[in-house]
Protein backbone atom coordinates (compact mmCIF):
# COMPACT_ATOMS: atom_id res chain seq x y z
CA UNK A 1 177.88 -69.48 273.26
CA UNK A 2 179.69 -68.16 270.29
CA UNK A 3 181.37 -64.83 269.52
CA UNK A 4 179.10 -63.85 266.39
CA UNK A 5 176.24 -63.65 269.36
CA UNK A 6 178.76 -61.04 271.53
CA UNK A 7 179.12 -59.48 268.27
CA UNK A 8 175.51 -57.99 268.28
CA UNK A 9 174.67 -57.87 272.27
CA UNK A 10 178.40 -55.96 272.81
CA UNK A 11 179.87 -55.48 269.52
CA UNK A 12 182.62 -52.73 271.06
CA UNK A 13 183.21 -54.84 274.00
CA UNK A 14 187.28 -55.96 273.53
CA UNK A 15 187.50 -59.58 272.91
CA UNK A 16 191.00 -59.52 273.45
CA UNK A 17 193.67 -57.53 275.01
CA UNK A 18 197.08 -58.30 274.34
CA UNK A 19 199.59 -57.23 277.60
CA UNK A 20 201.27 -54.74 275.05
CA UNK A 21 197.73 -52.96 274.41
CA UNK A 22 196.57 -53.80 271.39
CA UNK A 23 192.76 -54.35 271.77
CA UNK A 24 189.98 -56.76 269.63
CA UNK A 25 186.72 -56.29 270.01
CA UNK A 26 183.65 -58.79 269.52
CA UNK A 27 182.85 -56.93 266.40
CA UNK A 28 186.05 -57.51 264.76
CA UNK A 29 186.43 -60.73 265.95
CA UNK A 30 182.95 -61.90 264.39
CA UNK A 31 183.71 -60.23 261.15
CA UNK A 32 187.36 -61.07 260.58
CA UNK A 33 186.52 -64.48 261.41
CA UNK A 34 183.85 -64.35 259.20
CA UNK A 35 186.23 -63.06 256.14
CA UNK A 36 188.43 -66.26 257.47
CA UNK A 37 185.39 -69.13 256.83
CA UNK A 38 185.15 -66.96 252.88
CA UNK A 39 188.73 -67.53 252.39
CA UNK A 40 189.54 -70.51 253.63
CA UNK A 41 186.24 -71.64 250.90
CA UNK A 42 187.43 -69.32 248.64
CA UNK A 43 190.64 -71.71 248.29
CA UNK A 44 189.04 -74.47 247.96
CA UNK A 45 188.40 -75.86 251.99
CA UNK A 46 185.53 -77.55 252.89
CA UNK A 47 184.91 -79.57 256.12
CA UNK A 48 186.99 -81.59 257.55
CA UNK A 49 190.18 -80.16 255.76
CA UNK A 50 193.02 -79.07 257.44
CA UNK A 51 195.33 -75.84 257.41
CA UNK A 52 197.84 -74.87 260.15
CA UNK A 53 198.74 -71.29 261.88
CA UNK A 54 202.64 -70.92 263.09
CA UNK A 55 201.48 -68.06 264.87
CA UNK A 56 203.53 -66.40 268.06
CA UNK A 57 200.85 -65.21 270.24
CA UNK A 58 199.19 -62.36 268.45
CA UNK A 59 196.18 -60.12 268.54
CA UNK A 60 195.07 -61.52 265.15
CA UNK A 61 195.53 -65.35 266.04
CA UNK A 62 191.78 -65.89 267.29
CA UNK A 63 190.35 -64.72 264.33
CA UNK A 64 191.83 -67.52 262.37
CA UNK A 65 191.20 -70.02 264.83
CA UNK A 66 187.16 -68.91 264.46
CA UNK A 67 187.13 -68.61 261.20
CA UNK A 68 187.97 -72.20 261.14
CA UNK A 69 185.98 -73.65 263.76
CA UNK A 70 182.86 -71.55 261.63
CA UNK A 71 184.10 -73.58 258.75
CA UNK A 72 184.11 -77.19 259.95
CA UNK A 73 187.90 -76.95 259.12
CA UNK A 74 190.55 -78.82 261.52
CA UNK A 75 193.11 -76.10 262.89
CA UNK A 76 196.67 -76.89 264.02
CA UNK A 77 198.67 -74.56 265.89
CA UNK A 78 202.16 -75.51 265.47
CA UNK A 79 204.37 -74.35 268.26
CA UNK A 80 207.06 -71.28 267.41
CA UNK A 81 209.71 -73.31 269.44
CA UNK A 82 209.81 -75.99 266.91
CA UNK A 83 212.82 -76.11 264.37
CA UNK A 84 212.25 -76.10 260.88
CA UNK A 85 212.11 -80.10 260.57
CA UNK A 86 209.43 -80.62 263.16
CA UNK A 87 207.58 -77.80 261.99
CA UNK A 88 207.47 -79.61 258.80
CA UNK A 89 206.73 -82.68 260.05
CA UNK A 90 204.00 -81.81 261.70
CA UNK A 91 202.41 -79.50 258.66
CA UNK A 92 202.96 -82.59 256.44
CA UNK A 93 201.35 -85.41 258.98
CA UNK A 94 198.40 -82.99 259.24
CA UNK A 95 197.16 -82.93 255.73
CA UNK A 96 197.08 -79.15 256.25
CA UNK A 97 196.54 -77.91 252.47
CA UNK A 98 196.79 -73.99 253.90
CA UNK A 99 199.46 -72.47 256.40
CA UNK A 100 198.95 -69.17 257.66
CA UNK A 101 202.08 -67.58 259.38
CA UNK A 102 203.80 -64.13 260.56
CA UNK A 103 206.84 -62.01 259.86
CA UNK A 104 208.44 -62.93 263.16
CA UNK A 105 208.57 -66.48 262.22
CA UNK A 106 209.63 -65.94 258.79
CA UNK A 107 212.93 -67.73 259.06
CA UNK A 108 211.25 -70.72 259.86
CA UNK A 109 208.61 -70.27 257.30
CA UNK A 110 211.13 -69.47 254.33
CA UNK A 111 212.88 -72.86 255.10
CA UNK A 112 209.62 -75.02 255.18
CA UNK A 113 208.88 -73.75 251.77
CA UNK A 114 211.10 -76.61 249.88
CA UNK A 115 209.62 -79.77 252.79
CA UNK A 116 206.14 -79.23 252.99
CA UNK A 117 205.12 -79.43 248.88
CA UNK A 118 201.21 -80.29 250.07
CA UNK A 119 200.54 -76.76 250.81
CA UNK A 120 198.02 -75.10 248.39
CA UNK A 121 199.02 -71.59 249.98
CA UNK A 122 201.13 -69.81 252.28
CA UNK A 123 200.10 -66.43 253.92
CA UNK A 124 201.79 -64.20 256.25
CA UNK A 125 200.76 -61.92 258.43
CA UNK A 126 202.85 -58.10 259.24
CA UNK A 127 204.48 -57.75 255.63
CA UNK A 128 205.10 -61.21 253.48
CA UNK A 129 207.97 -62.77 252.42
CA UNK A 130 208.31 -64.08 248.47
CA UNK A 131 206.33 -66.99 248.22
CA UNK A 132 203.94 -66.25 251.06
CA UNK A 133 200.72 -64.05 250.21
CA UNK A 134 199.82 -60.62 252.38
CA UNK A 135 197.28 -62.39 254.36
CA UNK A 136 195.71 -58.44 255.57
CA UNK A 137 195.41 -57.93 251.37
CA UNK A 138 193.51 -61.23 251.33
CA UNK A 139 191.40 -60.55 253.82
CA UNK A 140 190.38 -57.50 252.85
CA UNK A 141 188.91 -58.99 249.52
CA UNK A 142 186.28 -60.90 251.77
CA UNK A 143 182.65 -59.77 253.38
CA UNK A 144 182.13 -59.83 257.00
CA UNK A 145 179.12 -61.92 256.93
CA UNK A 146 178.42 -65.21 257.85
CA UNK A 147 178.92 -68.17 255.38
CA UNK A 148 175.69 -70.50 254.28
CA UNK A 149 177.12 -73.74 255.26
CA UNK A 150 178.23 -73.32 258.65
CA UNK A 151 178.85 -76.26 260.37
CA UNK A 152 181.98 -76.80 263.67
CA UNK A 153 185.33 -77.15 263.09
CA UNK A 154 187.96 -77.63 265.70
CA UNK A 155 191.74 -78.36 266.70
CA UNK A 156 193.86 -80.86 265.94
CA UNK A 157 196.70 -80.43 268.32
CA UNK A 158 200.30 -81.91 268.49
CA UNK A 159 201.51 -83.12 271.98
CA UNK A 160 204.68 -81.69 272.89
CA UNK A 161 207.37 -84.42 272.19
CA UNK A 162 208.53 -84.46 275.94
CA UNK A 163 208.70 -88.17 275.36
CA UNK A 164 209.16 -88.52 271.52
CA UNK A 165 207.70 -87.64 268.63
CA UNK A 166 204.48 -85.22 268.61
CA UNK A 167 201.34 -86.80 268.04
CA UNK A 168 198.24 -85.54 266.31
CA UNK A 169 195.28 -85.67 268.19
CA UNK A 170 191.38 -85.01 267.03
CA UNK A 171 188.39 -85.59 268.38
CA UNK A 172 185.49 -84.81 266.32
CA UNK A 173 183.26 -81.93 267.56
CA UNK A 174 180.31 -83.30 269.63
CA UNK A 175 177.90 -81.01 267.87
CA UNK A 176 177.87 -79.56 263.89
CA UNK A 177 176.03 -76.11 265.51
CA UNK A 178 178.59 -73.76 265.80
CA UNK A 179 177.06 -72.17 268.73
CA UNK A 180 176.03 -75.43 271.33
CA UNK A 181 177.98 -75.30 274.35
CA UNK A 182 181.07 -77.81 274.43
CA UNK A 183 182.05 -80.13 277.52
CA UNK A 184 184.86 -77.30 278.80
CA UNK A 185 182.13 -74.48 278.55
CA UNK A 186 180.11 -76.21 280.73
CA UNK A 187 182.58 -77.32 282.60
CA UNK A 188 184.00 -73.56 283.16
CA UNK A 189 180.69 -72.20 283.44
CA UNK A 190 179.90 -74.57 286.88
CA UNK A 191 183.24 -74.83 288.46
CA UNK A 192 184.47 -71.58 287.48
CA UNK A 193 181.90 -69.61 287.12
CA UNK A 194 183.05 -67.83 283.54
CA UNK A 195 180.71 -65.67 281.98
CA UNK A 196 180.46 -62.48 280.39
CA UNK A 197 182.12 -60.49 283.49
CA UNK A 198 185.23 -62.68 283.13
CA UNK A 199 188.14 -60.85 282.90
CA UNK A 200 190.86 -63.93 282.04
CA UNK A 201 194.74 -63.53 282.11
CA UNK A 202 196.29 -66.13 279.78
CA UNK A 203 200.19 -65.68 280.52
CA UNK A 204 201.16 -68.74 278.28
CA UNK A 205 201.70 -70.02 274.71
CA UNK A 206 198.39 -69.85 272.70
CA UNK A 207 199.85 -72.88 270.05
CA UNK A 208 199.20 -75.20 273.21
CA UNK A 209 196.01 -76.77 274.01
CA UNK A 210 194.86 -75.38 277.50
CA UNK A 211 195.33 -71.95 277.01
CA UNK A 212 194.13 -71.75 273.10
CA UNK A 213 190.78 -73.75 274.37
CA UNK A 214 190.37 -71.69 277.49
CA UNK A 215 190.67 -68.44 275.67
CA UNK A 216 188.14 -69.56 273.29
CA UNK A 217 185.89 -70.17 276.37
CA UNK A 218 185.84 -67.15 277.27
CA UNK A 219 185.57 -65.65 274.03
CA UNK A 220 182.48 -68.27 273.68
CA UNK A 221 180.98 -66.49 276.55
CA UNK A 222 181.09 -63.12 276.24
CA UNK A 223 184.31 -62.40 278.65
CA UNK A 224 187.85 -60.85 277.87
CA UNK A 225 191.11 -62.27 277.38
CA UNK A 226 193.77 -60.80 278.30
CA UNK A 227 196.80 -62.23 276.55
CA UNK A 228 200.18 -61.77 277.66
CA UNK A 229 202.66 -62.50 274.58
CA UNK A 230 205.59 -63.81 277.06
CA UNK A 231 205.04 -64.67 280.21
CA UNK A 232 207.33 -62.44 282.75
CA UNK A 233 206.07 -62.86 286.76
CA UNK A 234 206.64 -58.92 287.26
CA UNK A 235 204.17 -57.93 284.27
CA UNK A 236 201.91 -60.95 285.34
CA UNK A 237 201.18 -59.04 288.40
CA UNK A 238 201.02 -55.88 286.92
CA UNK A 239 198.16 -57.04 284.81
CA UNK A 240 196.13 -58.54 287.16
CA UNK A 241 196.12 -55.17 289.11
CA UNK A 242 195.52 -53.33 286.04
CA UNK A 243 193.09 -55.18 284.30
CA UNK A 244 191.31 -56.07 287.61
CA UNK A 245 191.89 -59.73 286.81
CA UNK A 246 189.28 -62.29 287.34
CA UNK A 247 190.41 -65.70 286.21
CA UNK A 248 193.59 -67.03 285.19
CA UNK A 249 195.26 -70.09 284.40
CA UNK A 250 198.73 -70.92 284.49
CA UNK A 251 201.49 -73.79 285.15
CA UNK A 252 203.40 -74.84 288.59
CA UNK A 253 206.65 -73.30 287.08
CA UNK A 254 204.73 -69.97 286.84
CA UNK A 255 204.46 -70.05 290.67
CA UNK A 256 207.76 -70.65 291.50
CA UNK A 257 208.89 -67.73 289.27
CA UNK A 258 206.18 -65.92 291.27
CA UNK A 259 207.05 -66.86 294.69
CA UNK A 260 210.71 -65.78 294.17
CA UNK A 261 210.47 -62.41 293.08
CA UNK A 262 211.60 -59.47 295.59
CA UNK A 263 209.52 -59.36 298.45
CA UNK A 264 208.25 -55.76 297.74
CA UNK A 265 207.55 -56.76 294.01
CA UNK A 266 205.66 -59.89 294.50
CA UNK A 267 203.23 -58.04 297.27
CA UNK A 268 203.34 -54.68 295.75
CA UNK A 269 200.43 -55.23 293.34
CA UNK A 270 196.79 -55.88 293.97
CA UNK A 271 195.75 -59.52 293.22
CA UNK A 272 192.18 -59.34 294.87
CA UNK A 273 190.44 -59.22 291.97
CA UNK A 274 191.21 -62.92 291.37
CA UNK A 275 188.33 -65.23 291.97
CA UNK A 276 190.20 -68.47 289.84
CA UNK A 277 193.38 -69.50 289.74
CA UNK A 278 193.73 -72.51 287.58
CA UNK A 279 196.42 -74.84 287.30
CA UNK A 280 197.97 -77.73 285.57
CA UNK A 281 200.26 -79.13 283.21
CA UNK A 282 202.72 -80.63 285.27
CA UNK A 283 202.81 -81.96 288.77
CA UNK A 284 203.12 -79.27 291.99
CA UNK A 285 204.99 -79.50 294.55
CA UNK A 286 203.04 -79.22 297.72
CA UNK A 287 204.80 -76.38 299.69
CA UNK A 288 204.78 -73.88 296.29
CA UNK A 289 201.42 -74.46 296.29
CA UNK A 290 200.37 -74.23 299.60
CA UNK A 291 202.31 -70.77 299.49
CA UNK A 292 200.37 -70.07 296.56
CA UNK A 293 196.74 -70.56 298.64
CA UNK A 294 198.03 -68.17 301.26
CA UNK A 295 199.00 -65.50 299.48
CA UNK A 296 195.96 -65.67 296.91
CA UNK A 297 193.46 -67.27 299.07
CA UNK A 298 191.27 -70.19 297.88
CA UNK A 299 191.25 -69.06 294.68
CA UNK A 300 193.39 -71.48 293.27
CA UNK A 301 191.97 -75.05 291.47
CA UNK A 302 194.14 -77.37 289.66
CA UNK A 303 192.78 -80.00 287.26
CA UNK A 304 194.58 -83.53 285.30
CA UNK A 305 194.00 -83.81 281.95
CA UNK A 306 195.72 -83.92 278.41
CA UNK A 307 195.55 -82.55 274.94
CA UNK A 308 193.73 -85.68 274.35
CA UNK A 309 190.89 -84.53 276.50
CA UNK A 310 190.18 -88.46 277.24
CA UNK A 311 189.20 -87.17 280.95
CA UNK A 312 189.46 -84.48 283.55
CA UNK A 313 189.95 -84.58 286.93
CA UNK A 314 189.33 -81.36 289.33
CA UNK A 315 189.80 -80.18 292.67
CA UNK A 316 189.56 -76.84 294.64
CA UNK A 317 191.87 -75.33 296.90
CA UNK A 318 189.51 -76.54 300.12
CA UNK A 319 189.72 -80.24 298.90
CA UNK A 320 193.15 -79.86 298.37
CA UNK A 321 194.37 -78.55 301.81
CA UNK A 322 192.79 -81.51 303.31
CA UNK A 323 194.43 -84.11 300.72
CA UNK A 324 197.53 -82.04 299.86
CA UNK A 325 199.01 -83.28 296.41
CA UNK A 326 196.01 -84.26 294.93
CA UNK A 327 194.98 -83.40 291.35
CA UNK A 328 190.97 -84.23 292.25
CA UNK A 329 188.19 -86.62 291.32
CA UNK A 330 186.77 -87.28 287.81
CA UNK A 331 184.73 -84.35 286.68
CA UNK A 332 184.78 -86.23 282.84
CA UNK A 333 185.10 -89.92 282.92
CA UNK A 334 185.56 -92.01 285.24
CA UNK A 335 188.77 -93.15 286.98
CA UNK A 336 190.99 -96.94 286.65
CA UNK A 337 194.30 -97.65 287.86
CA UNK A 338 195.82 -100.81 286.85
CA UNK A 339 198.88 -102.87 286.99
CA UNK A 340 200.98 -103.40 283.63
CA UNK A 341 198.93 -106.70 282.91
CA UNK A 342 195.44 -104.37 282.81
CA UNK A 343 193.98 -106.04 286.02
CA UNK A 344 192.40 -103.17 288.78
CA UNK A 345 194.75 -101.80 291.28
CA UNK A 346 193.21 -101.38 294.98
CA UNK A 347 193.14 -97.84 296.29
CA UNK A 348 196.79 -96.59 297.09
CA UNK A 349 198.40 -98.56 295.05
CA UNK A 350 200.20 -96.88 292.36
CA UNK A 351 199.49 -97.89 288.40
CA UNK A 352 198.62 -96.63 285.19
CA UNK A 353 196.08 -94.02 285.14
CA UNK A 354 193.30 -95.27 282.60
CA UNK A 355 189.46 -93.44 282.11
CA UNK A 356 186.66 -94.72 281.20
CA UNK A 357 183.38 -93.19 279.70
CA UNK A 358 185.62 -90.49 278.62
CA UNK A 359 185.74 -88.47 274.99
CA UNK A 360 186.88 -90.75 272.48
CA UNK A 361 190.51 -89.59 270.55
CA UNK A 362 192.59 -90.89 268.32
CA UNK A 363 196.33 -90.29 266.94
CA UNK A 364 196.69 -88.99 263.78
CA UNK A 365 198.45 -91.19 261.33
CA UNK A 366 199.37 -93.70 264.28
CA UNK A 367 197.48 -96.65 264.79
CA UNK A 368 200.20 -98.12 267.07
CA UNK A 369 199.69 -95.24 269.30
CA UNK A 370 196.19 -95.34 269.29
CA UNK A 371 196.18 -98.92 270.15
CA UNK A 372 198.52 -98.30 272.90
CA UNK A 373 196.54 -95.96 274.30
CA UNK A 374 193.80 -98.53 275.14
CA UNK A 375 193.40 -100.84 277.76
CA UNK A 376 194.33 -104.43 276.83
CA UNK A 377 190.48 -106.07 277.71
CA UNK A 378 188.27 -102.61 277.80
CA UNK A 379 189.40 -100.99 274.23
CA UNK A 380 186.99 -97.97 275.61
CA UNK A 381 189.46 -97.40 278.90
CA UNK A 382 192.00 -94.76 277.57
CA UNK A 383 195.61 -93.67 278.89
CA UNK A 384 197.84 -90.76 278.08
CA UNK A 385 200.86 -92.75 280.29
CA UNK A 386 200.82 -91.49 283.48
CA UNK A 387 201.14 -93.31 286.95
CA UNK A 388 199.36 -92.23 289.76
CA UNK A 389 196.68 -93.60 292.71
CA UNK A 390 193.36 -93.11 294.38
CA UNK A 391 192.57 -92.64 297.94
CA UNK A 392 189.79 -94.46 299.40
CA UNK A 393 187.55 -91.29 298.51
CA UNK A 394 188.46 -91.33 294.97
CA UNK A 395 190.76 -88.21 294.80
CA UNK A 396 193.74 -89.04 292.05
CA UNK A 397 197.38 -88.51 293.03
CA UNK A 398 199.84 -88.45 290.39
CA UNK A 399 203.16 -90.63 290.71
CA UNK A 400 204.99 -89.51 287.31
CA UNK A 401 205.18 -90.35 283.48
CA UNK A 402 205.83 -93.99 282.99
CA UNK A 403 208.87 -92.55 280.64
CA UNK A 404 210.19 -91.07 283.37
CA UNK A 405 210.78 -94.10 285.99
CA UNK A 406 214.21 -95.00 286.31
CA UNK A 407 215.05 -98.46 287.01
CA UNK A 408 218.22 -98.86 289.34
CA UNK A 409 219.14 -102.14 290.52
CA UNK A 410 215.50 -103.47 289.27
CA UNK A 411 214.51 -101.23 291.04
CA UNK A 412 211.36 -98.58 289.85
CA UNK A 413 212.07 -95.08 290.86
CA UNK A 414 209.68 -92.47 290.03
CA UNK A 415 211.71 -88.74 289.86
CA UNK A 416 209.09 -86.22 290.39
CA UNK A 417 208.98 -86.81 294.36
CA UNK A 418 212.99 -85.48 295.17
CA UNK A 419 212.09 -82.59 291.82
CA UNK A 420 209.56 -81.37 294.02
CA UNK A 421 211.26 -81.42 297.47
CA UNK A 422 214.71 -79.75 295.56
CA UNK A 423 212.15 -77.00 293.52
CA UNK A 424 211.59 -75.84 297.13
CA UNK A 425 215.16 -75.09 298.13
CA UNK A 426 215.78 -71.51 297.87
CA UNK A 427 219.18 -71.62 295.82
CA UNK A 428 217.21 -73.47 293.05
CA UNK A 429 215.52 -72.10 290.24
CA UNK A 430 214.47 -75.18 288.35
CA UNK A 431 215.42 -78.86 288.62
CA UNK A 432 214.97 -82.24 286.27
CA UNK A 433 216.05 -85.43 288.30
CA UNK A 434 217.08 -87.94 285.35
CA UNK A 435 218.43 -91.30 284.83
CA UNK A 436 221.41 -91.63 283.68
CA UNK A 437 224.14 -94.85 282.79
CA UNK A 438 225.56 -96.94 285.54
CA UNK A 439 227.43 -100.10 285.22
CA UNK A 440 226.48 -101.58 288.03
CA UNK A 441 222.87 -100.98 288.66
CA UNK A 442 222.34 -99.93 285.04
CA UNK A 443 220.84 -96.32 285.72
CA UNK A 444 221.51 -93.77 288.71
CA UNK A 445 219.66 -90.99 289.52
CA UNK A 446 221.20 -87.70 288.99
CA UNK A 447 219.31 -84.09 289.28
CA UNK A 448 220.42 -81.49 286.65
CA UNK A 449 219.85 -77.81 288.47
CA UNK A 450 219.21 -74.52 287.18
CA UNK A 451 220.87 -72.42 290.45
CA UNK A 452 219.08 -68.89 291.12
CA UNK A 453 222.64 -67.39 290.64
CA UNK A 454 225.05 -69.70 288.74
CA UNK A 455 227.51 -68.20 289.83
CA UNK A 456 226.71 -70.21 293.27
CA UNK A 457 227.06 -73.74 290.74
CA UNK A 458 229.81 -75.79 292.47
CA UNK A 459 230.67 -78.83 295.09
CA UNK A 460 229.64 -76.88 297.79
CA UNK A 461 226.19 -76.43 296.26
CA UNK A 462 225.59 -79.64 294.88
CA UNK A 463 226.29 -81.58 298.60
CA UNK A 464 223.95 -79.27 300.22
CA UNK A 465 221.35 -79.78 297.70
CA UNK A 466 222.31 -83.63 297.89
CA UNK A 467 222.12 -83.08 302.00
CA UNK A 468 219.07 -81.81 301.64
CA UNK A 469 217.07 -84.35 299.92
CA UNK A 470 218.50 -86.96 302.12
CA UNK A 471 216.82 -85.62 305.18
CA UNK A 472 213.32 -85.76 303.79
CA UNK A 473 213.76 -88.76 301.14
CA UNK A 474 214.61 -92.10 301.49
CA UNK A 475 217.82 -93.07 299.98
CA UNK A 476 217.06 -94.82 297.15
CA UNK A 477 215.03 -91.83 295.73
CA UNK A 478 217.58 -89.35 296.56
CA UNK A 479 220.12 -88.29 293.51
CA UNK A 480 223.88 -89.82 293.96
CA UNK A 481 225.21 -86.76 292.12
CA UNK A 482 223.84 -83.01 290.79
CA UNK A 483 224.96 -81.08 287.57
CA UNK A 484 224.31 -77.50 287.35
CA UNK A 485 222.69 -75.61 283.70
CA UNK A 486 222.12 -72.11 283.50
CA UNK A 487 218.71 -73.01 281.85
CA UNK A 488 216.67 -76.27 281.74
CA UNK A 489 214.95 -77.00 278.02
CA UNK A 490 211.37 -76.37 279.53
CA UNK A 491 208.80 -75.48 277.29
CA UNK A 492 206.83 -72.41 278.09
CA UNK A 493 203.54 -74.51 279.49
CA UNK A 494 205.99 -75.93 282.02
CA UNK A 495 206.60 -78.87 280.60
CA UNK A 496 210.43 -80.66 280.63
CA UNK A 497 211.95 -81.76 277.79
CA UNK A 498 213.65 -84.35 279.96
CA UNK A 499 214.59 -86.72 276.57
CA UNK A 500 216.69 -83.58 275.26
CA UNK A 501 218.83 -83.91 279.31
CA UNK A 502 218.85 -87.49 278.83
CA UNK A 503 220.63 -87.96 275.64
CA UNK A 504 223.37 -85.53 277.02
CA UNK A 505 223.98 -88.80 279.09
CA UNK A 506 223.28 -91.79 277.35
CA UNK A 507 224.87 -90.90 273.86
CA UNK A 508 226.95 -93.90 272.93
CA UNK A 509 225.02 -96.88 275.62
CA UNK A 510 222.43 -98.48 274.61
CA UNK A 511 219.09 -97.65 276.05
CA UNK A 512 215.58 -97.77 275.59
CA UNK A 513 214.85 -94.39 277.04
CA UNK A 514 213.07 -92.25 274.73
């Protein structure tokens, strides 16, 4: 289960394919990565230290991330959204002694020079800036065999600051072999069935943790990736057809964008390639989804986890028509739900979200964190925040982020129920339902809409959206009032960067939303 084992059974077999052609094969992979592992010792790295890789996604970004994880180093993939102070931030809370970047983000790169002074080396991919070596050059000066002291590496990724500041997160590799299987291999392997016929669309960002460690899956077992380097619904379906598309994984906003393309675009290409369909991220509405299962057929699985990998739950499309909304039982750890004083919440009864027996993590520089993250009497019980319940059967629904309730009148609302009945009105393109300042009852609900045409953004709109959540929510979920934005700040893996909406709002009260 490793690519240097590809490398000799299928050595011209591509590795990766990147949507605009450009093609890796296993060889190349194995011995690139293999020049990676000499360089990184060659300056110094042994295991357990830490570089980083602002890296767009690019044919040439897997190689690194090998190279590492041949190495025993700890890899961090910042994200090529981030501005210059979180970027540095982040390279500076990682320890990373090594930061490996490209031209396209050499603005950002130029600017972290002077804030991130525990850098041994900077390297830059498709021509270098001053200060920054050729990394090609470099790598050239290295063999393509295998270093004596193998031993696993692996990621240390950053959350994505939807509620605050990112957090480091590592979890020590269960095995030093480089080639053992991991807990997603197997995982993909039984539910998924990935192997070496696995032809894999990845349509997102590679700096986040789902699609870097599914790619790497595949690549672990002998499939293709096919990497798109922006995701763009038209292409998406373009590929599939093209590349005869076998798995894929993507987010619930991916779908919408899907479902409302032209009629004769979105069934104009051949999607019956597609055994898998996987799914996460953020929470579905039902209807997209269901939509979803009957145009693709029950291909489609979602799963619950984080980047903190503390437990997984699964489902398949079957299970899912029967309990629509569910994200699945526990395929890794097992599930709690408990009120805020820790004690065990019945079935149906919504609470924290808590597993136990799962993989261990920690928070990276952030004790407080860490010790948040545990139950108050069972220190091995582990939450990333979320609320949700279980039905009688076991199968986990999610209710929202707990930074995401809004309290009105002492009242708890939870916003993701009227964001999923407004994503399914056909005038809207994306929606965030917020809290924001009232006198009275100290926070109102308001939804902030991206329109498919702003030009339709208006009074007239906003009542009938307001109309229409009224007749299929009760009232005190429904929003009291609706602002329109040509674009919502959602990061590519579909997640809302709700804390950037809310400060719009609650600049100059005081507040304890984050």
């Amino acid at each position: 289960m490793h690519p240097h084992i590809h490398a000799q059974r299928t050595p011209d077999k591509p590795a990766v394919i990147m949507g605009s052609g450009a093609v890796i094969t296993y060889r190349e992979l194995d011995e690139r990565s293999n020049q990676v592992a000499r360089m990184f010792r060659d300056h110094g790295l042994r295991a357990g230290d830490r570089v980083a890789f602002l890296v767009e996604n690019h044919a040439r970004l897997f190689e690194l991330c090998w190279g590492a994880q041949r190495s025993g180093i700890v890899y961090i993939c910042l994200s090529t959204r981030l501005n210059v102070a979180d970027a540095a931030y982040i390279v500076n809370d990682s320890g990373a002694q090594l930061l490996v970047t490209t031209h396209a983000q050499a603005e950002v790169a130029a600017a972290l020079a002077d804030q991130t002074p525990g850098l041994k080396a900077r390297l830059m991919m498709d021509g270098a800036i001053p200060g920054h070596g050729c990394y090609e050059r470099m790598l050239a000066e290295y063999p393509g065999w295998r270093i004596e002291d193998e031993i696993t590496g692996g990621d240390m990724l950053y959350s994505s600051g939807t509620t605050g500041r990112p957090k480091g997160v590592f979890a020590p590799p269960a095995s030093p072999r480089i080639d053992d299987p991991t807990t997603l291999t197997s995982l993909c392997q039984k539910l998924y069935g990935f192997g070496p016929d696995t032809r894999y669309l990845s349509p997102a960002p590679l700096y986040h943790a789902a699609p870097l460690r599914y790619n790497m899956t595949v690549q672990a077992l002998g499939g293709t990736s096919v990497v798109m380097e922006h995701f763009d619904a038209g292409q998406f379906l373009q590929l599939v057809e093209a590349h005869r598309i076998t798995h894929t994984q993507v987010v619930p906003t991916m779908f919408s964008r899907l479902l409302k393309l032209p009629e004769a675009q979105r069934l104009g290409h051949d999607v019956s390639s597609l055994r898998v369909a996987i799914h996460a991220a953020a929470p579905c509405p039902v209807p997209v989804k269901a939509q979803m299962i009957e145009w693709w057929g029950p291909v489609i699985w979602e799963y619950y986890a984080g980047t903190e990998g503390n437990g997984v739950t699964v489902v398949s499309a079957g299970e899912w028509l029967q309990r629509p909304g569910t994200v699945g039982r526990a395929m890794v750890g097992k599930l709690r739900i408990c009120d805020a004083g820790g004690e065990l919440l019945p079935p149906g009864q919504p609470g924290t979200i808590y597993f136990a027996e799962g993989r261990s993590f920690a928070y990276h520089n952030d004790e407080a964190r860490t010790a948040e993250s545990r139950h108050p009497v069972h220190p091995d019980w582990t939450t990333i925040g979320d609320v949700g319940y279980v039905d009688d059967e076991g199968y986990l629904f999610l209710t929202d982020r707990k930074a995401n309730m809004i309290i009105s009148g002492g009242v708890n609302i939870y916003p993701q129920e009227a964001e999923n009945l407004l994503m399914t009105h056909p005038k809207v393109m994306d929606v965030a339902v917020i809290g924001v300042p009232n006198e009275d009852f100290g926070e109102e609900v308001k939804a902030v809409v991206q329109p498919m045409n702003m030009a339709d953004a208006g009074p007239e709109l906003a009542e009938e959206l307001l109309a229409f959540c009224r007749a299929g929510l009760s009232g005190i979920k429904c929003p009291r009032s609706v602002d329109f934005e040509p674009e919502l700040p959602r990061l590519p893996t579909g997640k809302l960067l709700k804390r950037l909406l809310r400060d719009r709002y609650w600049t100059g009260h005081a507040s304890k939303l984050v």
